[in-house]
C-alpha atoms as a PDB file:
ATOM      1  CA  UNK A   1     -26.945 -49.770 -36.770  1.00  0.00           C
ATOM      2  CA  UNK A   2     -25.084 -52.782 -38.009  1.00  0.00           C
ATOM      3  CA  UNK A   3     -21.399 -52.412 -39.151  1.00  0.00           C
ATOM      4  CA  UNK A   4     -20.386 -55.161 -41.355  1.00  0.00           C
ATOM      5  CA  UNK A   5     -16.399 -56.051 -41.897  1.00  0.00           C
ATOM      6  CA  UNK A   6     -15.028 -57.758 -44.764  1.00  0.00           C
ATOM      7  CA  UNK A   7     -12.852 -60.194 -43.533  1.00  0.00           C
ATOM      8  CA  UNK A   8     -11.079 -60.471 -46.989  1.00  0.00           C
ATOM      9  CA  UNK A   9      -9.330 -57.006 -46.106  1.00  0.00           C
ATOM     10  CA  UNK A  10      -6.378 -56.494 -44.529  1.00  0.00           C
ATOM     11  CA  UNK A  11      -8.119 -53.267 -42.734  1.00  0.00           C
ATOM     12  CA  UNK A  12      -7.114 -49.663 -42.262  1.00  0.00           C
ATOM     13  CA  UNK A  13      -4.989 -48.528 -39.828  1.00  0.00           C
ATOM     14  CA  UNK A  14      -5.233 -45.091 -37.408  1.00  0.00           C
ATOM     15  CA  UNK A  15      -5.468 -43.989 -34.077  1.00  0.00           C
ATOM     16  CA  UNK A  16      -8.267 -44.449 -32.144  1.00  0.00           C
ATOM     17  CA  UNK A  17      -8.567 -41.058 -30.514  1.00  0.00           C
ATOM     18  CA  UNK A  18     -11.812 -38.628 -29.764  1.00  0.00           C
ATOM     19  CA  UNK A  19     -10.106 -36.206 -31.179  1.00  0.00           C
ATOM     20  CA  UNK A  20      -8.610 -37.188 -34.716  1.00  0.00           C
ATOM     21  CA  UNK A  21      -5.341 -36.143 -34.964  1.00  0.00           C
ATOM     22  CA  UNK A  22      -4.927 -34.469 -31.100  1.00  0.00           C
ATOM     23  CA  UNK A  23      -4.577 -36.162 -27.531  1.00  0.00           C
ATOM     24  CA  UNK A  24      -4.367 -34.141 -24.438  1.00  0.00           C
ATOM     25  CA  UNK A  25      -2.814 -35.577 -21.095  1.00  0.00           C
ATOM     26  CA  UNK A  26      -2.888 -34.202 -18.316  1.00  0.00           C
ATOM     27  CA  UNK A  27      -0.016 -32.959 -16.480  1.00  0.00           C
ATOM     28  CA  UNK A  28       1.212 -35.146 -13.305  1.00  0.00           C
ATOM     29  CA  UNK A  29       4.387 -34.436 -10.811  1.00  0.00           C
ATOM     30  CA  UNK A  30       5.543 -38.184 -11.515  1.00  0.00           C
ATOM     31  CA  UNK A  31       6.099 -40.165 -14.300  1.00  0.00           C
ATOM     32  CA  UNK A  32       3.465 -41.250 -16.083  1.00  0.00           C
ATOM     33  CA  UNK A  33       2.636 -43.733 -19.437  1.00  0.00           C
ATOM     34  CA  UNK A  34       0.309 -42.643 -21.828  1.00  0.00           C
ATOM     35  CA  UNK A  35      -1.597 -45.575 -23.704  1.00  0.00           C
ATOM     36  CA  UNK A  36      -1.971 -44.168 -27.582  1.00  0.00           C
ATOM     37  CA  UNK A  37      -5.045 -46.861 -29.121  1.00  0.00           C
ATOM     38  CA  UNK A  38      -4.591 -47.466 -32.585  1.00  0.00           C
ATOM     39  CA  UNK A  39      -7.102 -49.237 -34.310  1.00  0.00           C
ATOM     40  CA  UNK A  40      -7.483 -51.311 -37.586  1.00  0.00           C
ATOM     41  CA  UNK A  41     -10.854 -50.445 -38.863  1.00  0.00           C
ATOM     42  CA  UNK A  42     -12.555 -51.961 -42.634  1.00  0.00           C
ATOM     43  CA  UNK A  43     -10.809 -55.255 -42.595  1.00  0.00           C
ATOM     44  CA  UNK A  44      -8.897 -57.838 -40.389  1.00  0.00           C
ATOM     45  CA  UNK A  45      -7.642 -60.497 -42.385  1.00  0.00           C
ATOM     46  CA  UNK A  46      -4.042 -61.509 -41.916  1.00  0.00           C
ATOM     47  CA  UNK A  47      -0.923 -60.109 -40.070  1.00  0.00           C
ATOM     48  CA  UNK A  48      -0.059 -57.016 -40.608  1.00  0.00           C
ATOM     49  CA  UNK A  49       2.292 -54.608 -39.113  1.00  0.00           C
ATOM     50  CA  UNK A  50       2.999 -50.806 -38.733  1.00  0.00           C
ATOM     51  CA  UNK A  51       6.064 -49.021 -37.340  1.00  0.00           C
ATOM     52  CA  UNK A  52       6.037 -45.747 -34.933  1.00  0.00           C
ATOM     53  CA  UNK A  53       8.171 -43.562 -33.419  1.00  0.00           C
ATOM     54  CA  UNK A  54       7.663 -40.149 -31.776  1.00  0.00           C
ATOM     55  CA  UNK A  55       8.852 -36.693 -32.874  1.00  0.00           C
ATOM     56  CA  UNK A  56       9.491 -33.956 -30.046  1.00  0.00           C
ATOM     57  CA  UNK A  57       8.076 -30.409 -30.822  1.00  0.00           C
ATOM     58  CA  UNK A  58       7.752 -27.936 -28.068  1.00  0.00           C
ATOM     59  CA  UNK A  59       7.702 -30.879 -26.093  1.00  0.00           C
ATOM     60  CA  UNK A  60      11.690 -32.109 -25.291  1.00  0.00           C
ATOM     61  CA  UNK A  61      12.510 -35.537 -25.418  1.00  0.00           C
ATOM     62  CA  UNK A  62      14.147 -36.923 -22.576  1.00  0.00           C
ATOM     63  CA  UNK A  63      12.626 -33.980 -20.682  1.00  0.00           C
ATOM     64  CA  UNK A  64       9.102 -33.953 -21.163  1.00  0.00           C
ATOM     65  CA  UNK A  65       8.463 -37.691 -22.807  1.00  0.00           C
ATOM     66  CA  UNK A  66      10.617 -40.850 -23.527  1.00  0.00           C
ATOM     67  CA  UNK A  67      11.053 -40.934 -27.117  1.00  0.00           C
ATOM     68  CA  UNK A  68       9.951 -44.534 -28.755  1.00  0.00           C
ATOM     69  CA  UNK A  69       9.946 -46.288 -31.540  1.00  0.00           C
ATOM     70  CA  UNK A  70       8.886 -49.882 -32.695  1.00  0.00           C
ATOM     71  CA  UNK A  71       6.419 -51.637 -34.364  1.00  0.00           C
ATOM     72  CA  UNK A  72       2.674 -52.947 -33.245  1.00  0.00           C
ATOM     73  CA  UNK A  73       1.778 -56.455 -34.424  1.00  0.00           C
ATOM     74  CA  UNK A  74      -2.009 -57.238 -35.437  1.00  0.00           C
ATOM     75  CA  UNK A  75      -2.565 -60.639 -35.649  1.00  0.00           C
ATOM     76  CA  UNK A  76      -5.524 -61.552 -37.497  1.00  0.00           C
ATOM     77  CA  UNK A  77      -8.854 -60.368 -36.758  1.00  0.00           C
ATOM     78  CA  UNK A  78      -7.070 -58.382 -33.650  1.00  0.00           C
ATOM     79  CA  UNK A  79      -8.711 -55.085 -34.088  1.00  0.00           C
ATOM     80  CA  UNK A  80      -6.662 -53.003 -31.834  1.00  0.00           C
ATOM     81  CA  UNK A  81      -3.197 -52.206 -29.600  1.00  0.00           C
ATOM     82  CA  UNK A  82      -1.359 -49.907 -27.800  1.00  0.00           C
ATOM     83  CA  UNK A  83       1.276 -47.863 -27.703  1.00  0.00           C
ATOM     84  CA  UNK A  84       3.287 -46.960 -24.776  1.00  0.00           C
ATOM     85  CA  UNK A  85       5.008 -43.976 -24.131  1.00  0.00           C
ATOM     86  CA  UNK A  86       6.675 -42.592 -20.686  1.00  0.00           C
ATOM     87  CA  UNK A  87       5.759 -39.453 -19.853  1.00  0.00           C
ATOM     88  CA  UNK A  88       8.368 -37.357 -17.980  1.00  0.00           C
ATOM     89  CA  UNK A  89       6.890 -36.039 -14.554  1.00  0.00           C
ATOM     90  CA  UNK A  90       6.705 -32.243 -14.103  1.00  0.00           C
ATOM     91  CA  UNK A  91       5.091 -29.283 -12.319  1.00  0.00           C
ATOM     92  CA  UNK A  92       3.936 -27.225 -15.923  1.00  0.00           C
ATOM     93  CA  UNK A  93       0.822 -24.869 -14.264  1.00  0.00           C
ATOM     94  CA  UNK A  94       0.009 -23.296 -17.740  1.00  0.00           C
ATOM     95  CA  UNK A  95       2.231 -24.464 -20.495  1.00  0.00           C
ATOM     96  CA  UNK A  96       0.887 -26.702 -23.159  1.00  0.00           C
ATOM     97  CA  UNK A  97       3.681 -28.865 -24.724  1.00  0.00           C
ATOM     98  CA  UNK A  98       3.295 -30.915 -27.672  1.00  0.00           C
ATOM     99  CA  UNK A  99       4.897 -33.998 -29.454  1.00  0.00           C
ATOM    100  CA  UNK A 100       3.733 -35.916 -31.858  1.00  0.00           C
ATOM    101  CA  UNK A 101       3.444 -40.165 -32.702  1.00  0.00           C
ATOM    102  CA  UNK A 102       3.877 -41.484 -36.530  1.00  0.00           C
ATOM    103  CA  UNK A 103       1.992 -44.385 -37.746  1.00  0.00           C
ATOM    104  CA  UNK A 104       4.184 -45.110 -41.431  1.00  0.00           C
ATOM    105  CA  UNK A 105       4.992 -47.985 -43.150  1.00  0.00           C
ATOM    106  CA  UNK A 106       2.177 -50.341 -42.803  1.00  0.00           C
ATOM    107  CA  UNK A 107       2.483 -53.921 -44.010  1.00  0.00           C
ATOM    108  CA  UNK A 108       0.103 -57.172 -44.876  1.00  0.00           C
ATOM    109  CA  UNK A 109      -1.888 -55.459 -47.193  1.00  0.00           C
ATOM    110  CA  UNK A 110      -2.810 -52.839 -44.476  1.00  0.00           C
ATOM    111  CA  UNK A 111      -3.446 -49.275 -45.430  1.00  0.00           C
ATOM    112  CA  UNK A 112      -2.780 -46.130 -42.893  1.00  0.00           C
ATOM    113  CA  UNK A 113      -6.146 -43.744 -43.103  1.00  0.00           C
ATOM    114  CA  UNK A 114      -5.761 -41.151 -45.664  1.00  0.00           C
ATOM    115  CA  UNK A 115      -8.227 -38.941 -44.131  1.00  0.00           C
ATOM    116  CA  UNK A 116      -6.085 -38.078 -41.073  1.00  0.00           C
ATOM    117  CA  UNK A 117      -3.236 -35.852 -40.251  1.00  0.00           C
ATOM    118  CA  UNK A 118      -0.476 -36.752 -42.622  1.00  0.00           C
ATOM    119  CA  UNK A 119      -2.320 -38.685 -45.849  1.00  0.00           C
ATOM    120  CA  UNK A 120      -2.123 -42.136 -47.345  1.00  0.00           C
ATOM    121  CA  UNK A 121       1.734 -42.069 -46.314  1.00  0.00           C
ATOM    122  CA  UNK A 122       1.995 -41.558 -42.254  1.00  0.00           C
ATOM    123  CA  UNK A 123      -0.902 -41.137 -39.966  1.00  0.00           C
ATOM    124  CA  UNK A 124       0.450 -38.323 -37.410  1.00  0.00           C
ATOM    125  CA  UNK A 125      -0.960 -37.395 -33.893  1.00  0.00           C
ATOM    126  CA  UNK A 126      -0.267 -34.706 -31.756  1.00  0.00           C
ATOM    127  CA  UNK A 127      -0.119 -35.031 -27.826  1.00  0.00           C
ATOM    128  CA  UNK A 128      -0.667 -32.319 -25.842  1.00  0.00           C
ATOM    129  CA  UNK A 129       0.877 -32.431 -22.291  1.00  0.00           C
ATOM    130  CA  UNK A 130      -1.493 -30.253 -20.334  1.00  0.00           C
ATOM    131  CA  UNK A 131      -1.321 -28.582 -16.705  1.00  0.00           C
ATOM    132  CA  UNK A 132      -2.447 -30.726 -13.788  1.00  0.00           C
ATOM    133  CA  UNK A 133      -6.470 -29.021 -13.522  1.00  0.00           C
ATOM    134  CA  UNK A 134      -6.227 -29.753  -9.461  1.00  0.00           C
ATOM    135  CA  UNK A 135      -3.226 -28.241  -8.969  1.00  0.00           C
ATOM    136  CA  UNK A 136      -3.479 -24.956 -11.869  1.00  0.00           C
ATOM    137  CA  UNK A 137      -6.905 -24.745  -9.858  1.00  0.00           C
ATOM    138  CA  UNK A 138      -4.869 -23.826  -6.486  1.00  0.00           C
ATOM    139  CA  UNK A 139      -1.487 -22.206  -8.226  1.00  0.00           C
ATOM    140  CA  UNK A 140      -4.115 -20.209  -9.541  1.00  0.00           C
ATOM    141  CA  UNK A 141      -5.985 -19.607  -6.395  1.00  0.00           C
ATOM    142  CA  UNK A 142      -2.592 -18.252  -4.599  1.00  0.00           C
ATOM    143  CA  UNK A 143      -2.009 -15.943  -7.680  1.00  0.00           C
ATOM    144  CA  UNK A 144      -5.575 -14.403  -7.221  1.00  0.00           C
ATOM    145  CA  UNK A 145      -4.470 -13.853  -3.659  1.00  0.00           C
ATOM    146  CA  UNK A 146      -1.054 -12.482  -4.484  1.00  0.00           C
ATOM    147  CA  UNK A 147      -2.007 -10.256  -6.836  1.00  0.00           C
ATOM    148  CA  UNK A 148      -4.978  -8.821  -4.095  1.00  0.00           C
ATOM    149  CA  UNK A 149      -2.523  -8.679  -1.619  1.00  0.00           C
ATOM    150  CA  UNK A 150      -0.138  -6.676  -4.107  1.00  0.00           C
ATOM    151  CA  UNK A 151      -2.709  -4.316  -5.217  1.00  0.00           C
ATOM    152  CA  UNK A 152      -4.205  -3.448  -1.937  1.00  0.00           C
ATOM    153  CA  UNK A 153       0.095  -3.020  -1.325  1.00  0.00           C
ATOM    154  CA  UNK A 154       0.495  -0.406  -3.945  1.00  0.00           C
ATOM    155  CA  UNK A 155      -2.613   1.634  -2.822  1.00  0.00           C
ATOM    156  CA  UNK A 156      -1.099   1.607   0.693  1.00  0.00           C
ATOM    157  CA  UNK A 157       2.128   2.935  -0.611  1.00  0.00           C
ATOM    158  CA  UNK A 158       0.517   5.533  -2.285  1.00  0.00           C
ATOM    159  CA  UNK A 159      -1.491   6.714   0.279  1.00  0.00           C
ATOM    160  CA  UNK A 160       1.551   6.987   2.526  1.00  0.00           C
ATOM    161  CA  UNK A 161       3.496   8.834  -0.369  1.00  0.00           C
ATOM    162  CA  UNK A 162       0.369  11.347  -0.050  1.00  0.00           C
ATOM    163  CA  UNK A 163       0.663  11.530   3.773  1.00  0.00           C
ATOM    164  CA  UNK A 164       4.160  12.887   2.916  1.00  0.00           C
ATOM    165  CA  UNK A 165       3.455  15.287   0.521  1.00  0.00           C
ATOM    166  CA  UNK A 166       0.230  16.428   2.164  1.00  0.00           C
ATOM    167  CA  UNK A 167       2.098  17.336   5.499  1.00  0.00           C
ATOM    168  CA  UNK A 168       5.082  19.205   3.590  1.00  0.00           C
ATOM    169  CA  UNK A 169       2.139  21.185   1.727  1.00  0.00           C
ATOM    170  CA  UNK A 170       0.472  23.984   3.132  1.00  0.00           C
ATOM    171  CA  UNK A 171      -2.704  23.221   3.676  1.00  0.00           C
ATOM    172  CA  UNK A 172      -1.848  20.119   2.857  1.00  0.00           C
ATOM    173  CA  UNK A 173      -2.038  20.949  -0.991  1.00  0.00           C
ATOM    174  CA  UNK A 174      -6.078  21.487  -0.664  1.00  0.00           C
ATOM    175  CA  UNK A 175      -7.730  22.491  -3.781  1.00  0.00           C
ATOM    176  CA  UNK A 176     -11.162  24.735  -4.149  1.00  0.00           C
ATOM    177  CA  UNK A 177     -14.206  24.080  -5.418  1.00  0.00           C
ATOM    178  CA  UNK A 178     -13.298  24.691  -9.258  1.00  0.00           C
ATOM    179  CA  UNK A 179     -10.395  22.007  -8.841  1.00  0.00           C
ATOM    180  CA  UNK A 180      -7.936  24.741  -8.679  1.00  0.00           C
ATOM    181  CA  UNK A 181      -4.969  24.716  -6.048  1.00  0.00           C
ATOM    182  CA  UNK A 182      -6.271  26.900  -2.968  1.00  0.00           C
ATOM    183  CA  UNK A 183      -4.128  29.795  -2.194  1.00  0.00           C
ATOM    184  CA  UNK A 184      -2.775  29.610   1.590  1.00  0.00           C
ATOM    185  CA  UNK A 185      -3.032  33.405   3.402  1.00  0.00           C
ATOM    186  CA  UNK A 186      -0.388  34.536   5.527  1.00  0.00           C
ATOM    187  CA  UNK A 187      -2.329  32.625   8.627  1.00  0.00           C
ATOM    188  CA  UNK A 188      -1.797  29.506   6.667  1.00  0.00           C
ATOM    189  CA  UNK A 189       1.822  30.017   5.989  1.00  0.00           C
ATOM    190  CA  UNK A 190       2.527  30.801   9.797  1.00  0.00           C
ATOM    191  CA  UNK A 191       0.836  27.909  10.977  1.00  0.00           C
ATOM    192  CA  UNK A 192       2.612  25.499   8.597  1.00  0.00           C
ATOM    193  CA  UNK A 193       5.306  26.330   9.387  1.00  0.00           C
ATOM    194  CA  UNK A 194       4.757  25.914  13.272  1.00  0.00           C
ATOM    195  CA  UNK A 195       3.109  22.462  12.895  1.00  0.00           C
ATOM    196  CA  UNK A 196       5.403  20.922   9.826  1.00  0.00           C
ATOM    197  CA  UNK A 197       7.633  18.924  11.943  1.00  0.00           C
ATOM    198  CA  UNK A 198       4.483  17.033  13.932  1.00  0.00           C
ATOM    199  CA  UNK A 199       2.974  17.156  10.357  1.00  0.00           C
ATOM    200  CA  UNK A 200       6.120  15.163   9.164  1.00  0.00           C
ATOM    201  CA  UNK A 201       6.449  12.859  12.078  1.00  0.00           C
ATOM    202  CA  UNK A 202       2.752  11.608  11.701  1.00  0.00           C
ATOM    203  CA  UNK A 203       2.959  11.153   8.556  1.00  0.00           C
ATOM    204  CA  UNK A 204       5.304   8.186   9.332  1.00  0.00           C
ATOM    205  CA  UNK A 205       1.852   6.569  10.483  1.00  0.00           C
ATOM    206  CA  UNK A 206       1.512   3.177   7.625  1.00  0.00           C
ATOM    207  CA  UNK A 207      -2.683   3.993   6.482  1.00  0.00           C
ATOM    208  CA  UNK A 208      -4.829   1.920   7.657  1.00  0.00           C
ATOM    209  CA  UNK A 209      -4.312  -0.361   3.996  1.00  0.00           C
ATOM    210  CA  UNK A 210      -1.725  -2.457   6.052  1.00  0.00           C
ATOM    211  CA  UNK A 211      -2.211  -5.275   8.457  1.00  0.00           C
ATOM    212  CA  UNK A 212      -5.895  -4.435   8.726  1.00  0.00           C
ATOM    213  CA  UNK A 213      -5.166  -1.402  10.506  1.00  0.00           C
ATOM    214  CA  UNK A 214      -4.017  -2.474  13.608  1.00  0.00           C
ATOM    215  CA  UNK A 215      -0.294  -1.610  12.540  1.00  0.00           C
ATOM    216  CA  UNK A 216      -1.589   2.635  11.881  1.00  0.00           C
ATOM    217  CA  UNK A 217      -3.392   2.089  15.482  1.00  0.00           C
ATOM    218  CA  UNK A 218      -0.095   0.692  17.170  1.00  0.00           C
ATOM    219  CA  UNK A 219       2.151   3.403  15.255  1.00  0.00           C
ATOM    220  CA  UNK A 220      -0.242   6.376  15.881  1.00  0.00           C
ATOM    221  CA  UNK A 221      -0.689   4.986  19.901  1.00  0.00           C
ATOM    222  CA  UNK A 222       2.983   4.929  19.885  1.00  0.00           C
ATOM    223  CA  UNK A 223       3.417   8.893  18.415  1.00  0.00           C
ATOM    224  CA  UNK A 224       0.774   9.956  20.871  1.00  0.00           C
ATOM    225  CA  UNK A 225       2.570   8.725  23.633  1.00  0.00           C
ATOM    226  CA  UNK A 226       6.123   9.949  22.344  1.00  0.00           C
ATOM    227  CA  UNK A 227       3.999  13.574  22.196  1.00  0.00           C
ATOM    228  CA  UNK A 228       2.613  13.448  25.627  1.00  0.00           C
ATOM    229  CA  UNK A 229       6.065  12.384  26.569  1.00  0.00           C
ATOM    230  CA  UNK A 230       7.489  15.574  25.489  1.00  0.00           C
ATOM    231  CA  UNK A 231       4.411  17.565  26.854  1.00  0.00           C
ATOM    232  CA  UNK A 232       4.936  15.998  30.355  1.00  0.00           C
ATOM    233  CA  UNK A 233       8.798  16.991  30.409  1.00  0.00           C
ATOM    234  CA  UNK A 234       7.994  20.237  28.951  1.00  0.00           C
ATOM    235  CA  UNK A 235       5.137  20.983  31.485  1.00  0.00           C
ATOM    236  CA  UNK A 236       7.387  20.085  34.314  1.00  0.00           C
ATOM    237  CA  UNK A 237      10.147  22.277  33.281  1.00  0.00           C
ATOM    238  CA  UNK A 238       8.062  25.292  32.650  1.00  0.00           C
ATOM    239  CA  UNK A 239       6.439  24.878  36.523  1.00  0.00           C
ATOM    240  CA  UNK A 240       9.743  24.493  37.444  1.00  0.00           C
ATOM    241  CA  UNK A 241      10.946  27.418  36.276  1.00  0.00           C
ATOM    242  CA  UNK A 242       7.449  29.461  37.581  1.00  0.00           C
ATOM    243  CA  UNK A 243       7.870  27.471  41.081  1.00  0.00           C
ATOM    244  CA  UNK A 244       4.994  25.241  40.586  1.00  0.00           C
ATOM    245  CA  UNK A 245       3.824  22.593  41.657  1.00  0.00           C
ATOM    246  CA  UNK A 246       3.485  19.350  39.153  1.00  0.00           C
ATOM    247  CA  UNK A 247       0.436  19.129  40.174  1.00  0.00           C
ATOM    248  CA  UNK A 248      -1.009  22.388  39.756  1.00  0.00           C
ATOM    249  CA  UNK A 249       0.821  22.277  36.081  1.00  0.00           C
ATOM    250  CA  UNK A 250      -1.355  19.245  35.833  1.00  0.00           C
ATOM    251  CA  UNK A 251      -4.322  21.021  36.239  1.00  0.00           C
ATOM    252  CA  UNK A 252      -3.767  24.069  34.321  1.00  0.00           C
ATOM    253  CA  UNK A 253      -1.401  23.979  31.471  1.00  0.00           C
ATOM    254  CA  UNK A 254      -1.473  20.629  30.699  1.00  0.00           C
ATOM    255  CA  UNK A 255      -5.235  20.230  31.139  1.00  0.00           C
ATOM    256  CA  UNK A 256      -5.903  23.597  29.149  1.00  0.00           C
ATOM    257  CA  UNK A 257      -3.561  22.681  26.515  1.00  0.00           C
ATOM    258  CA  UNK A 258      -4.510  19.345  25.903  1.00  0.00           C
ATOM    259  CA  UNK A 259      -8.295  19.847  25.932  1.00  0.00           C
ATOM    260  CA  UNK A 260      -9.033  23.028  24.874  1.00  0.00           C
ATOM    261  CA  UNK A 261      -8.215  21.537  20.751  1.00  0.00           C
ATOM    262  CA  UNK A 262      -9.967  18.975  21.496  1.00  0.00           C
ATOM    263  CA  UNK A 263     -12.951  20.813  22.819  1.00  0.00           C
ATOM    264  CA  UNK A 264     -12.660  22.764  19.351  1.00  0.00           C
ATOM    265  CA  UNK A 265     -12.249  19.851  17.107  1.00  0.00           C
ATOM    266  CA  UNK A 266     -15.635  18.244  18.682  1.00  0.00           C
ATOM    267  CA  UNK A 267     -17.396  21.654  17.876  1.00  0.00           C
ATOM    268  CA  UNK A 268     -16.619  21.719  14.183  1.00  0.00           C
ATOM    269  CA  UNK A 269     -16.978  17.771  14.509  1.00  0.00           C
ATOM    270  CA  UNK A 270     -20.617  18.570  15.346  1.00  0.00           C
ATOM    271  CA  UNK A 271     -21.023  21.345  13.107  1.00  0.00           C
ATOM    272  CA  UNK A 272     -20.197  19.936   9.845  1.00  0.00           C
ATOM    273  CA  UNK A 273     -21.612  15.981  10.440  1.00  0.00           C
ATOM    274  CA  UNK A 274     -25.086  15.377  10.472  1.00  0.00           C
ATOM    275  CA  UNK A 275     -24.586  12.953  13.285  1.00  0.00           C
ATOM    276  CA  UNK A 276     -22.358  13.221  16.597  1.00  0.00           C
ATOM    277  CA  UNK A 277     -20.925  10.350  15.812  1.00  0.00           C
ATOM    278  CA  UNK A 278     -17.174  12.064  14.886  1.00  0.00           C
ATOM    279  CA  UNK A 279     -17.739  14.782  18.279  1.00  0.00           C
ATOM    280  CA  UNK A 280     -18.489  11.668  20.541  1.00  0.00           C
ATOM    281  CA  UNK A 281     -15.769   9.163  19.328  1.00  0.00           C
ATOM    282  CA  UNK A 282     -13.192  12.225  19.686  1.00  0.00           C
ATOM    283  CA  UNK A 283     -14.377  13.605  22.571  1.00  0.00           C
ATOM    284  CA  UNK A 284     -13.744   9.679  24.152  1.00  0.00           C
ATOM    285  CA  UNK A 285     -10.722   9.194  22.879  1.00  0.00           C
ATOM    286  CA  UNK A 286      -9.115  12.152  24.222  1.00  0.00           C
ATOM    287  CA  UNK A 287     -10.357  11.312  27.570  1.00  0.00           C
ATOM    288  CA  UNK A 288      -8.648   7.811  26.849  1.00  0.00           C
ATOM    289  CA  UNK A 289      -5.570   9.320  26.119  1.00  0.00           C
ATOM    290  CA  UNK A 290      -5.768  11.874  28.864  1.00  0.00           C
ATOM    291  CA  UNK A 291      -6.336   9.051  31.689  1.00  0.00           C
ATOM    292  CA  UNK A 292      -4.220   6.029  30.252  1.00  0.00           C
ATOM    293  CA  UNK A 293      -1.040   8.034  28.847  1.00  0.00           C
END
């Protein structure tokens, strides 16, 4: 393909963009010059001249950009020049602002393209001042975290909410098998109200939706402890007041009282899993908790 000029003509003037009538930069933290081409196309006899200046939109000037204004110089058969203009550093993630460059009053016969943004009078271009990509790629990154982090967050507070109202319930609010709200018997209502304060004091046990679960293990080894505590003191003052020995509390009370539920939850443990998984694993830990606390 051959392009032939006629030197006779002065030329037409525009920018010389990808984009017609839009340029995007990219966003930087420090200042910055973008280098606007404009181009004289169909001609290059002669001098000719054409003025500039910039126009802020939702760009601000003196914030975002420098404004300029001046005039480029072609000197004959000089095809193309620059324009300068500062641009402002800043930190914008997603905002897009805009401000746009005039090309007007052309001189030396010149003409300013017609078939771009702003007609035969003023040839108009829009920069865009876009997000740093490297940086919108990480901001974006933590946000994806964040917003994990804050929804696994409100999950855990919910649960916890429903460790609350479960252990208030009786039953702990239990529903049958037509979705229907269970009604407690007169067993029910006895035992809840035996076991509501432990009910209430585990339920200050975080789920497992925090830390990973090592804060519920910590908290729950902690409120097993403060309840063998209290069964230790309690055992000791009731063979006191039998005249008997610690040790032969030990071995009686304490033993029947602290394995006999658990001897009970294994059964139904082994009853209603298909494996022993649940009967083993509890059946372990309360020998953990029987030697170490």
């Amino acid at each position: 393909r051959i392009a032939i000029i006629d030197d006779d003509d002065a030329g037409v003037l525009s920018f010389a963009t990808d984009n017609k009538d839009e340029l995007i930069i990219k966003g930087d933290l420090t200042d910055t010059t973008a280098l606007i081409p404009v181009q004289r196309k169909r001609g290059g006899c002669g001098r000719v001249t054409v003025k500039y200046h910039t126009e802020g939109d939702s760009a601000v000037p003196e914030k975002d950009f420098k404004p300029v204004k001046g005039e480029l110089v072609f000197e004959s058969n000089e095809l193309q020049a620059v324009i300068e203009i500062p641009i402002m550093g800043s930190s914008r993630m997603e905002a897009r602002d805009r401000f746009r460059v005039f090309l007007t009053e052309p001189t030396g016969g010149a003409k300013v393209d017609e078939n771009r943004d702003g007609g035969p009078q003023a040839n108009i271009l829009t920069v865009v001042l876009g997000p740093d990509e490297a940086m919108q790629a990480s901001v974006n990154k933590v946000k994806s975290m964040l917003t994990r982090k804050w929804d696994k967050s409100m999950v855990g507070h919910a649960n916890w909410a429903t460790q609350f109202k479960e252990a208030i319930s009786v039953n702990g609010g239990c529903d049958d098998e037509d979705g229907e709200p269970s009604k407690p018997s007169a067993t029910d209502y006895i035992m809840h109200i035996i076991t509501v304060p432990w009910k209430v004091l585990f339920a200050f046990v975080p789920p497992t939706d925090y830390c990973g679960g090592w804060l519920c293990f910590f908290s729950a080894l902690a409120a097993i402890g403060f309840v063998t505590m209290m069964i230790n003191d309690m055992a000791s003052l009731l063979g006191c007041s039998m005249c008997i020995s610690d040790e032969i509390t030990a071995i009686t009370f304490v033993a029947l009282g602290t394995s006999l539920p658990d001897t009970f939850a294994s059964m139904t443990a082994a009853k209603s899993e298909p494996h022993a998984d649940s009967s083993v694993g509890n059946v372990t830990g309360s020998n953990s908790v029987n030697v170490f606390l």
